[in-house]
N, C-alpha and C. Protein backbone atom coordinates (compact mmCIF):
# COMPACT_ATOMS: atom_id res chain seq x y z
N UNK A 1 9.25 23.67 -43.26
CA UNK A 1 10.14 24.75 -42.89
C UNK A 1 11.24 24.18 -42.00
N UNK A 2 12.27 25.07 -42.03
CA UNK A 2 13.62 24.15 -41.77
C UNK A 2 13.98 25.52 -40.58
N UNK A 3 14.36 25.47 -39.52
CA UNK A 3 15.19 26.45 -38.57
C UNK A 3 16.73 26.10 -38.41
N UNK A 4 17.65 27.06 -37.83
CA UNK A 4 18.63 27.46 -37.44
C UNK A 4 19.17 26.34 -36.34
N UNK A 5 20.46 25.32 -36.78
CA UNK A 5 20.96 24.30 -35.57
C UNK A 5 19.98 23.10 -35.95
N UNK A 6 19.19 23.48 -36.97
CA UNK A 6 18.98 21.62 -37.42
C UNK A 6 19.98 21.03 -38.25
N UNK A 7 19.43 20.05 -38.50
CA UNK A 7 20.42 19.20 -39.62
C UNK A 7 19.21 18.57 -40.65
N UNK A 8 18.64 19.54 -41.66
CA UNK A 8 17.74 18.51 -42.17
C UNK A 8 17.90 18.02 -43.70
N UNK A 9 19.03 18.01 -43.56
CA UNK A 9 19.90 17.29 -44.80
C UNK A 9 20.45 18.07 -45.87
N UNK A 10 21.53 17.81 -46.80
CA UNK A 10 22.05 18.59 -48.05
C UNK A 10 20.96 18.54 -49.39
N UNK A 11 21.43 20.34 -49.08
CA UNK A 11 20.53 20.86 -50.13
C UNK A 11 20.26 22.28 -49.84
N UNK A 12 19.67 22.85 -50.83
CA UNK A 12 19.44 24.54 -50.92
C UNK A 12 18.58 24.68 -49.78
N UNK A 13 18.42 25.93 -49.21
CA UNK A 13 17.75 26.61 -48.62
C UNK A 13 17.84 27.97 -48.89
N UNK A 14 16.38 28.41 -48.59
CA UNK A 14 16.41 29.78 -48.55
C UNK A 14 15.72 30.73 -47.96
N UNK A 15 16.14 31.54 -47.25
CA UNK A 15 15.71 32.52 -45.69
C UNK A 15 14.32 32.91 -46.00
N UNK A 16 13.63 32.65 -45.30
CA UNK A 16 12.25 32.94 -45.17
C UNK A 16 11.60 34.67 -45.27
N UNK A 17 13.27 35.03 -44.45
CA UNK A 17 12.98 36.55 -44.16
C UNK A 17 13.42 37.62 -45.65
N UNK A 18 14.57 36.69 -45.75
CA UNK A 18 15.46 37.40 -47.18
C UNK A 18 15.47 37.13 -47.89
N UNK A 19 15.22 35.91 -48.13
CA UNK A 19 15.42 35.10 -49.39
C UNK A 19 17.31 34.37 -49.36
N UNK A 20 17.98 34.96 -48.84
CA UNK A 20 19.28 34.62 -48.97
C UNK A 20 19.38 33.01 -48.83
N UNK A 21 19.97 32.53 -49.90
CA UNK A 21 20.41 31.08 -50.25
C UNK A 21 21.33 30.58 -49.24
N UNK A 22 21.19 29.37 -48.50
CA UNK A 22 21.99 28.83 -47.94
C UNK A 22 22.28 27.00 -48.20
N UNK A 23 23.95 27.16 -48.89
CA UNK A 23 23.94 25.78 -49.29
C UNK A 23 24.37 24.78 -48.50
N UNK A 24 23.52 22.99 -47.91
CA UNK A 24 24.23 22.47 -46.64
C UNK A 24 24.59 21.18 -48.39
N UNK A 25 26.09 20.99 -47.85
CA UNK A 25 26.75 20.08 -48.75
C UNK A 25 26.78 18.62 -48.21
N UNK A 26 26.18 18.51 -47.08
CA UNK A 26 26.21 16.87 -46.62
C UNK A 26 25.35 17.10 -45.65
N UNK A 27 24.47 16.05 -44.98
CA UNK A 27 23.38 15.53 -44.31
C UNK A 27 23.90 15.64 -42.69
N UNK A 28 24.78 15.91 -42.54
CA UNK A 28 25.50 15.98 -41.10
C UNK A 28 25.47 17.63 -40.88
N UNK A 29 25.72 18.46 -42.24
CA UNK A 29 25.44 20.00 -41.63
C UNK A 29 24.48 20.79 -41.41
N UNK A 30 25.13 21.44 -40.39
CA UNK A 30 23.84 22.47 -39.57
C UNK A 30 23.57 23.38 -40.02
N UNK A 31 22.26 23.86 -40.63
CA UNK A 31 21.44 25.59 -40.94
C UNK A 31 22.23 26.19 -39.80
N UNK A 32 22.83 27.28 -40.41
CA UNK A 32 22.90 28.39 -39.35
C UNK A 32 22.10 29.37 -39.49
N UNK A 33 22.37 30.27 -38.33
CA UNK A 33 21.39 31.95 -38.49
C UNK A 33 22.14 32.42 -40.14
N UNK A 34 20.58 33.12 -40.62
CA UNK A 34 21.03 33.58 -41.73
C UNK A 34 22.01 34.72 -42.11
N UNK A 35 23.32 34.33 -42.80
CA UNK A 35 24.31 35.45 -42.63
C UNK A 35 24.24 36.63 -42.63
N UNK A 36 22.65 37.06 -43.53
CA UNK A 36 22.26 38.46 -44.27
C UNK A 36 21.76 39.05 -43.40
N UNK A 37 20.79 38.37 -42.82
CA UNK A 37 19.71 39.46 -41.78
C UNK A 37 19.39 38.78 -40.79
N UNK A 38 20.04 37.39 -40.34
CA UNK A 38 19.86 37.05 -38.64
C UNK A 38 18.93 35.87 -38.53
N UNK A 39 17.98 35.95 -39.41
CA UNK A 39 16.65 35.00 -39.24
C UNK A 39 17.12 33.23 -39.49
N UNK A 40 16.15 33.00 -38.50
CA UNK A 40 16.61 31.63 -38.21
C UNK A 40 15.74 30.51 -38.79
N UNK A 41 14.65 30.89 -39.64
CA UNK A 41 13.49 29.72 -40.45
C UNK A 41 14.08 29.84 -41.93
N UNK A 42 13.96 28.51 -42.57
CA UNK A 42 14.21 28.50 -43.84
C UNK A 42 12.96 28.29 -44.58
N UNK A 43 12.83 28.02 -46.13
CA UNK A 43 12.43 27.19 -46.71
C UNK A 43 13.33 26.62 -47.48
N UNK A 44 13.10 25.55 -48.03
CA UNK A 44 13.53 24.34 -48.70
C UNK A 44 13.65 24.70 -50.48
């Protein structure tokens, strides 16, 4: 599981709480809070 202000590399994620997809395009960007509903854990 991946949280909010990591960096754990490019690639899909998706909100634990919502499901909402979040795409990081390079290994340097940060998960943010999820845009949809706030939640800050992903999965991979």
């Amino acid at each position: 599981m991946s949280t909010s202000g990591s960096s754990p590399g490019a690639r899909r994620y998706w909100c634990r709480k919502c499901g909402k997809e979040v795409v990081l395009e390079n290994d340097e960007d940060i998960l943010p809070v999820c845009p949809a509903c706030g939640h800050t854990e992903y999965l991979p």
